[in-house]
Protein backbone atom coordinates (compact mmCIF):
# COMPACT_ATOMS: atom_id res chain seq x y z
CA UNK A 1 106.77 87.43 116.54
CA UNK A 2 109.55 85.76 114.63
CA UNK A 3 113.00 86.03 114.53
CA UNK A 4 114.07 88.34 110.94
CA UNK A 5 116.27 85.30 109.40
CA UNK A 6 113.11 83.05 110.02
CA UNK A 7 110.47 85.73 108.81
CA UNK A 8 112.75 85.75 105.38
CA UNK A 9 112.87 82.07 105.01
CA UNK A 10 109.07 82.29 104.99
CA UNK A 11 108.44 84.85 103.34
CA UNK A 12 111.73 86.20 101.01
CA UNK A 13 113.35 89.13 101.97
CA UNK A 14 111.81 91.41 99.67
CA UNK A 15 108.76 91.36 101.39
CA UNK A 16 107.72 94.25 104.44
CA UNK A 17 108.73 93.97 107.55
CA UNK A 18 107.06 95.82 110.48
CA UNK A 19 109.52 96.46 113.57
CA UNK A 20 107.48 97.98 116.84
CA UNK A 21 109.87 99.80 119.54
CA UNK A 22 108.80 102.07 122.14
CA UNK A 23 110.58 104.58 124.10
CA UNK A 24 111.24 104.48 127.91
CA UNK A 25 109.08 107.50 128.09
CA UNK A 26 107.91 111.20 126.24
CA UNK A 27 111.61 112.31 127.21
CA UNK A 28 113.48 109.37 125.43
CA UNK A 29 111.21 109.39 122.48
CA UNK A 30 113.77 111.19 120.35
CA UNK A 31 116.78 109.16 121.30
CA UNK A 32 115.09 106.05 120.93
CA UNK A 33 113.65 107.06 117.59
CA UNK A 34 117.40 107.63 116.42
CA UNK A 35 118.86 104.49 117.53
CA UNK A 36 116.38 102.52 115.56
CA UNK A 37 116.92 104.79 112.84
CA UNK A 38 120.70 103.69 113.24
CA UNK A 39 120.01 99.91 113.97
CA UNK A 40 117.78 99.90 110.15
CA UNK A 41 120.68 101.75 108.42
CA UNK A 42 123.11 99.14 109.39
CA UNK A 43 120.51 96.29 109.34
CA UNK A 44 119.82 97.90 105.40
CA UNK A 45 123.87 98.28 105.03
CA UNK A 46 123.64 102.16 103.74
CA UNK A 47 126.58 104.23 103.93
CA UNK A 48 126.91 107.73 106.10
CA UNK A 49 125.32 109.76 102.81
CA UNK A 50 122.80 107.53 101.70
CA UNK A 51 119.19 108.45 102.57
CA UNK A 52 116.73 106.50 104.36
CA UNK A 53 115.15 103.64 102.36
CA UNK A 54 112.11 103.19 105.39
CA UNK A 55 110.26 105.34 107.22
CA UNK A 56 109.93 105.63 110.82
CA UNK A 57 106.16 106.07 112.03
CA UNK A 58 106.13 107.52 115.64
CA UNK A 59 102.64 107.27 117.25
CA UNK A 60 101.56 110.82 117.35
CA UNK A 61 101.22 110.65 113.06
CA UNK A 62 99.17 107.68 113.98
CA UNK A 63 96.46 109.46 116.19
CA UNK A 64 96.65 112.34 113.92
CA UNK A 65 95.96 109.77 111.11
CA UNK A 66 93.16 108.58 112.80
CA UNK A 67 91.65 111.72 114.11
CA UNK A 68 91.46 113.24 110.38
């Protein structure tokens, strides 16, 4: 791990970026999924009616990934 201002000097900021969070448990997953969602939008400065320019993986579509 790296910090993100360190990872860009490296790298360039147009490169991907993998961020790994995980939930205090099953009945947080949701709210924890939404703050990062949040935390990217502002991180990625889009405005209230912009859409999503990353997508959040949550571990379930990995396994079912795998599985298939």
């Amino acid at each position: 791990m790296v910090p993100i201002e360190t990872y860009y000097k490296m790298f360039g900021s147009q490169s991907d970026v993998n961020f790994f969070a995980a939930a205090l448990d099953r009945d947080h997953f949701e709210q924890a999924q939404e703050e990062v969602r949040v935390l990217l939008r502002s991180f990625r400065h889009l405005k209230p009616k912009d859409e999503d320019n990353f997508a959040i993986v949550g571990s379930e579509s990995l396994t079912q990934a795998w599985t298939s």
